[in-house]
N, C-alpha and C. Protein backbone atom coordinates (compact mmCIF):
# COMPACT_ATOMS: atom_id res chain seq x y z
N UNK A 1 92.05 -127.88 -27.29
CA UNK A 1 92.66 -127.38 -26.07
C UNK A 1 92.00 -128.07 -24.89
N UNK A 2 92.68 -128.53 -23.98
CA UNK A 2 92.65 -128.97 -22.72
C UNK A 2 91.67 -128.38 -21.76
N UNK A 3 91.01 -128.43 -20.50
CA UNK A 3 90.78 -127.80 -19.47
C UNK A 3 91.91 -127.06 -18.89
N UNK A 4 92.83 -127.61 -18.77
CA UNK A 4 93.98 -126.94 -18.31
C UNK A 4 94.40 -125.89 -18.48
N UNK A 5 94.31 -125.70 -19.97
CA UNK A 5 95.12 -125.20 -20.81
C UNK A 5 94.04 -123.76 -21.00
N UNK A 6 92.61 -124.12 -21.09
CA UNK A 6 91.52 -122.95 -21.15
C UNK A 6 91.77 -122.18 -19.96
N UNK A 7 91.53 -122.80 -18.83
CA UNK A 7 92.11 -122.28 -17.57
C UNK A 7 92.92 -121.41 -17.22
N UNK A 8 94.23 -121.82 -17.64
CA UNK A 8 95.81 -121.00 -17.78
C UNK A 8 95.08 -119.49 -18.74
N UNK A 9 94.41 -120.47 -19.55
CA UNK A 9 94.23 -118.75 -20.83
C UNK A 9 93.16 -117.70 -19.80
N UNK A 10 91.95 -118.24 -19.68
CA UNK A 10 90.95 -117.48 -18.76
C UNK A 10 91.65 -116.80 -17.50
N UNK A 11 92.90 -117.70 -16.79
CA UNK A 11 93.24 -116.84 -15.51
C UNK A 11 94.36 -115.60 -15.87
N UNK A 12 95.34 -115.86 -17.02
CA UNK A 12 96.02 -115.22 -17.03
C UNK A 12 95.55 -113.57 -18.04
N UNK A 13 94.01 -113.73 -18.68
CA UNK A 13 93.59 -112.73 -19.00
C UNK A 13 92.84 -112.12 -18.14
N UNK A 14 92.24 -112.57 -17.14
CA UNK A 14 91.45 -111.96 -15.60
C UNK A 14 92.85 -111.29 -14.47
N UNK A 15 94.02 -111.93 -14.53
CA UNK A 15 94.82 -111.33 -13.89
C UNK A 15 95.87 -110.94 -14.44
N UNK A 16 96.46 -111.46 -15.09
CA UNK A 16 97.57 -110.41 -15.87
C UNK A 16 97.30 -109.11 -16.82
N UNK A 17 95.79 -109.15 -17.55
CA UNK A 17 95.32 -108.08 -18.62
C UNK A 17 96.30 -108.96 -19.98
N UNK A 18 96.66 -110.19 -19.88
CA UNK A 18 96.78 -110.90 -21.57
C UNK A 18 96.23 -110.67 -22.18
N UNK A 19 96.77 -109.65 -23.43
CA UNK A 19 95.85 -109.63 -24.86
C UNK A 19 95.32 -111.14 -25.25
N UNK A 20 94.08 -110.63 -26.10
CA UNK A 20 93.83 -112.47 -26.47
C UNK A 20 94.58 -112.94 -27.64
N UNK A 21 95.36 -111.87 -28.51
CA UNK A 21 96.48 -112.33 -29.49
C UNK A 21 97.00 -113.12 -28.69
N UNK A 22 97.90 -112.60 -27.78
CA UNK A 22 99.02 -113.25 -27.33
C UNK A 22 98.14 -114.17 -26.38
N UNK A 23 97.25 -114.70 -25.98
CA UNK A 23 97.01 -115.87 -25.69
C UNK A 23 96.48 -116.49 -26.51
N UNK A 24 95.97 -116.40 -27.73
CA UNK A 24 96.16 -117.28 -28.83
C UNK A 24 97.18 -117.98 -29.51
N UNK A 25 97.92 -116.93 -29.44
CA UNK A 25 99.60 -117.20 -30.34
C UNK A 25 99.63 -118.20 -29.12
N UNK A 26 100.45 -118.11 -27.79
CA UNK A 26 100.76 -119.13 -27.07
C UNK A 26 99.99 -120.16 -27.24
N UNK A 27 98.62 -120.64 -27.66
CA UNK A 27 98.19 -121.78 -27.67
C UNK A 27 97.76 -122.21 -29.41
N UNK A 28 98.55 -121.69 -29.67
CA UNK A 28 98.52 -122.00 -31.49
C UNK A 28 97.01 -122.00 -31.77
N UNK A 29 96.04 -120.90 -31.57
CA UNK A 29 94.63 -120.85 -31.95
C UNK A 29 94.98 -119.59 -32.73
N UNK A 30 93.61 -119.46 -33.41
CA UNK A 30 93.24 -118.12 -34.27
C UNK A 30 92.65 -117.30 -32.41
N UNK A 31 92.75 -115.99 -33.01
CA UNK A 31 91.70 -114.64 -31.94
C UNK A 31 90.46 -115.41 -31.89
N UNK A 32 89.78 -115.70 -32.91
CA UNK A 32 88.11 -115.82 -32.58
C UNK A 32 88.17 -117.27 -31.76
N UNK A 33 88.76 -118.12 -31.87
CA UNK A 33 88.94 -119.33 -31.00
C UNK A 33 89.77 -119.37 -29.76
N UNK A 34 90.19 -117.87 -29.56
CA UNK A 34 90.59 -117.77 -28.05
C UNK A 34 89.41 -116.99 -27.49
N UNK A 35 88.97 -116.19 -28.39
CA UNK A 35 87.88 -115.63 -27.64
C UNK A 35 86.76 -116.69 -27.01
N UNK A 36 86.77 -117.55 -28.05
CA UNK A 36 85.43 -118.32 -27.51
C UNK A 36 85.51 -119.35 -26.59
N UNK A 37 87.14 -119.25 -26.47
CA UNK A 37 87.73 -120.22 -25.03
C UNK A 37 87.31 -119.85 -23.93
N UNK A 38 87.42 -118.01 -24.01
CA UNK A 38 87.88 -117.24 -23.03
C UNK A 38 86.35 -116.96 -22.67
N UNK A 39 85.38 -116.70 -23.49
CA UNK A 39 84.18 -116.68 -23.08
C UNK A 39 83.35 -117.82 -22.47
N UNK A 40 83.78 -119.14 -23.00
CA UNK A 40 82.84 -120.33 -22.61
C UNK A 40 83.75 -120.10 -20.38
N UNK A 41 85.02 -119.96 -20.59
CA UNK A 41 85.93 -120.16 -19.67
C UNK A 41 84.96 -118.64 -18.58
N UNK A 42 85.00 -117.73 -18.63
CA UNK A 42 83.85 -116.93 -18.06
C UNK A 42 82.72 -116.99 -17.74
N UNK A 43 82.15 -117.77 -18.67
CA UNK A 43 81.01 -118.17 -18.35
C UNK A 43 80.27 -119.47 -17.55
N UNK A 44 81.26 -120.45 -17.44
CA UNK A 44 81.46 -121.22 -16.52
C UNK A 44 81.57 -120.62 -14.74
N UNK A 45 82.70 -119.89 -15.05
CA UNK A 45 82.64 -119.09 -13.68
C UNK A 45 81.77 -118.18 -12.97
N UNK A 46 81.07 -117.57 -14.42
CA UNK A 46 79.98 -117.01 -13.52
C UNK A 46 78.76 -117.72 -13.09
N UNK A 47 78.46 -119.30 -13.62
CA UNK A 47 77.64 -120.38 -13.48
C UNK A 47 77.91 -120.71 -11.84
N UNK A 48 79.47 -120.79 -11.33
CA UNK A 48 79.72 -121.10 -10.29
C UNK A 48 79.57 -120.29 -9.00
N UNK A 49 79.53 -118.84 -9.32
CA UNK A 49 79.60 -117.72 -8.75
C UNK A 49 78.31 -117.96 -7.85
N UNK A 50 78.35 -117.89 -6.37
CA UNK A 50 77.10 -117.65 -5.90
C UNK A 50 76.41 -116.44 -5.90
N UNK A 51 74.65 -116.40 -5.49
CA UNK A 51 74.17 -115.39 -5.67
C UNK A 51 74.43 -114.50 -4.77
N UNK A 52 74.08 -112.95 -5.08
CA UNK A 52 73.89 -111.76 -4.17
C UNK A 52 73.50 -112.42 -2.69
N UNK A 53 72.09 -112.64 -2.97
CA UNK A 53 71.51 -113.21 -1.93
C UNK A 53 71.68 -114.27 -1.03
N UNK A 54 72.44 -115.03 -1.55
CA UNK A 54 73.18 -116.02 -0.99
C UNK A 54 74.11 -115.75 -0.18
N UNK A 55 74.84 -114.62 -1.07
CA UNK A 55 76.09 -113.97 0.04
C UNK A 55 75.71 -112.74 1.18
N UNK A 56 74.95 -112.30 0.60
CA UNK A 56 74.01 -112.07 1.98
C UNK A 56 73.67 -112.64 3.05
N UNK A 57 73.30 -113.23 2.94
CA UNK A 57 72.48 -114.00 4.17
C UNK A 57 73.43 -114.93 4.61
N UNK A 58 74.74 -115.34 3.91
CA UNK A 58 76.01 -115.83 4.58
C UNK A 58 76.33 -114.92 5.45
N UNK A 59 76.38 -113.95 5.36
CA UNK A 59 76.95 -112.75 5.64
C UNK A 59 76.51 -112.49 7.04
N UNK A 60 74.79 -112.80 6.68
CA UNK A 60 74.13 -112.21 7.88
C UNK A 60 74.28 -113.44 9.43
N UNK A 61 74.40 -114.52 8.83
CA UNK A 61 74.45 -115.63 9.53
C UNK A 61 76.05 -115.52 10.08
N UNK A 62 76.86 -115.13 9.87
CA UNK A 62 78.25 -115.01 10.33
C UNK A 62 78.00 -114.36 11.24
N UNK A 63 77.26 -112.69 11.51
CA UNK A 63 77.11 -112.04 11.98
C UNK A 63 77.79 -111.21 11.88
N UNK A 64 77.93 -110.53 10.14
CA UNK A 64 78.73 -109.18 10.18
C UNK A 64 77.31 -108.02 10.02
N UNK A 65 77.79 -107.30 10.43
CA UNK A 65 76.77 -105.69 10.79
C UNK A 65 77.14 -105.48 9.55
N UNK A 66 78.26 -105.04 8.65
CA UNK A 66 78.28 -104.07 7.28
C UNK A 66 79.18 -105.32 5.92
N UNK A 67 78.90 -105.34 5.08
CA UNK A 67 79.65 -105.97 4.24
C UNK A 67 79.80 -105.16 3.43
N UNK A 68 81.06 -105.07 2.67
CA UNK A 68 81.76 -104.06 1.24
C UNK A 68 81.69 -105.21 0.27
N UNK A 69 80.72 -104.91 -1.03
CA UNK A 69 80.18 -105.94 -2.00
C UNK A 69 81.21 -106.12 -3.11
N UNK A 70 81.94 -104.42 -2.72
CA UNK A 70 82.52 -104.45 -4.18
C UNK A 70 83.61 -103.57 -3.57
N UNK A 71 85.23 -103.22 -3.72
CA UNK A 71 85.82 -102.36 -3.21
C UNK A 71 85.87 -100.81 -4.15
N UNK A 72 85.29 -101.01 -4.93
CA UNK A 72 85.30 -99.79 -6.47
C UNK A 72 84.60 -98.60 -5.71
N UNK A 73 84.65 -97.92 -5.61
CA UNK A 73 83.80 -96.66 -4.22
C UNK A 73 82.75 -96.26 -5.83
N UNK A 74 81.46 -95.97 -5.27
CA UNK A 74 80.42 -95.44 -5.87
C UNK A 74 80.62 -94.52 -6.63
N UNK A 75 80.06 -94.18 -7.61
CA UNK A 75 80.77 -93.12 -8.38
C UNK A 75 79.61 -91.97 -8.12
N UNK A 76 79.98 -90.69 -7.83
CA UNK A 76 79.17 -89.55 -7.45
C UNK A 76 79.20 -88.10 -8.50
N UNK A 77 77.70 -88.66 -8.59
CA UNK A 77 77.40 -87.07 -9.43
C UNK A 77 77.39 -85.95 -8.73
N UNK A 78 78.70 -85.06 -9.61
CA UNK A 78 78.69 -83.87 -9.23
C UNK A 78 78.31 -82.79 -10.43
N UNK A 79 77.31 -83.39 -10.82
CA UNK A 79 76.73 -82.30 -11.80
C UNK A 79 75.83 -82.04 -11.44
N UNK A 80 75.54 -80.61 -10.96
CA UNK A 80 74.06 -79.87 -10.97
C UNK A 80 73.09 -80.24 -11.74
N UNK A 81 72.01 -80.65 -10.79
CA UNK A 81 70.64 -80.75 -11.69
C UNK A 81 70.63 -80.31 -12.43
N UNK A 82 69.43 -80.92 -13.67
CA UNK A 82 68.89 -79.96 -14.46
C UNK A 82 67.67 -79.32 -13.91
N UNK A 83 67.52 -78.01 -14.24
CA UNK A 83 66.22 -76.82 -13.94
C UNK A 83 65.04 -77.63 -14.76
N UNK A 84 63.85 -78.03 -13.86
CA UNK A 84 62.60 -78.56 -14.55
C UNK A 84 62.46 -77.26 -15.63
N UNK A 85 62.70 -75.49 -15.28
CA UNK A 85 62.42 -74.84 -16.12
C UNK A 85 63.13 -74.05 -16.17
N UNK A 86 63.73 -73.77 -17.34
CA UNK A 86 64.67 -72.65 -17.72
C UNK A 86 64.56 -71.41 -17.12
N UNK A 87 63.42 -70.54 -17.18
CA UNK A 87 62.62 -69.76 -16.99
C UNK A 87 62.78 -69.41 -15.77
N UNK A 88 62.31 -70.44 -15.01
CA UNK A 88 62.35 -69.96 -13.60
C UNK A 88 63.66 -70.37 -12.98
N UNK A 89 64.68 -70.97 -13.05
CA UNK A 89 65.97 -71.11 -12.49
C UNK A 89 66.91 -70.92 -13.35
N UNK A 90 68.28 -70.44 -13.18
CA UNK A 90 69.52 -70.74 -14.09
C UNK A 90 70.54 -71.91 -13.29
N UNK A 91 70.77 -72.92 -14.19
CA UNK A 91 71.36 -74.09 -13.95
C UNK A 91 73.32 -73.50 -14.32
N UNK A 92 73.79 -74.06 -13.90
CA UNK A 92 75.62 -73.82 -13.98
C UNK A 92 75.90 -74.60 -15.50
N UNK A 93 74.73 -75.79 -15.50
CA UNK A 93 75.03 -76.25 -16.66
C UNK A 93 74.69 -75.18 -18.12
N UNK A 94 73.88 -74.63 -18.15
CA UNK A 94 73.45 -73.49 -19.03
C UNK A 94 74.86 -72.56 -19.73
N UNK A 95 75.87 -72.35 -18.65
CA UNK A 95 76.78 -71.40 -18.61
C UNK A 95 77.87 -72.33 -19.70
N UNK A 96 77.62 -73.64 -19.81
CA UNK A 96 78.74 -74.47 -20.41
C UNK A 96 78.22 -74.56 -22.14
């Protein structure tokens, strides 16, 4: 298989959600030889990917005050502590 052709497979499973069957079948490979397309093809990109810190300090040099790293919102625990001691507190979790 081509560069091209790894390419087409790596982008259209990052953006469409292509099973790797069916991007195997389309490129007449077995699964384990699309996988390892699809992995060398990832792993290239994350070779290219600049660092945190890098994009930081781009960041800071532009002169933005706040940057959003990631748009996925933080995920927040809403589970009550646990009681260091049974004994002396009752936890909500206890009741479950």
């Amino acid at each position: 298989m081509g560069c091209f052709k790894q390419a087409v497979l790596v982008i259209r499973w990052l953006i469409d959600g292509t099973r790797i069957s069916q991007l195997a079948s389309d490129n007449t490979i077995s699964r384990s030889t699309g996988y390892a397309y699809l992995h060398e093809g990832l792993t290239m990109l994350a070779a290219q990917a600049p660092g945190l810190h890098s994009v930081l300090l781009a960041a800071k040099m532009a002169g933005y005050a706040h940057i959003n790293i990631d748009s996925t919102p933080p995920a927040v625990n809403t589970t009550p502590p646990r009681c260091a001691s049974t004994a002396s507190c009752h936890c909500a979790q206890d009741d479950l």
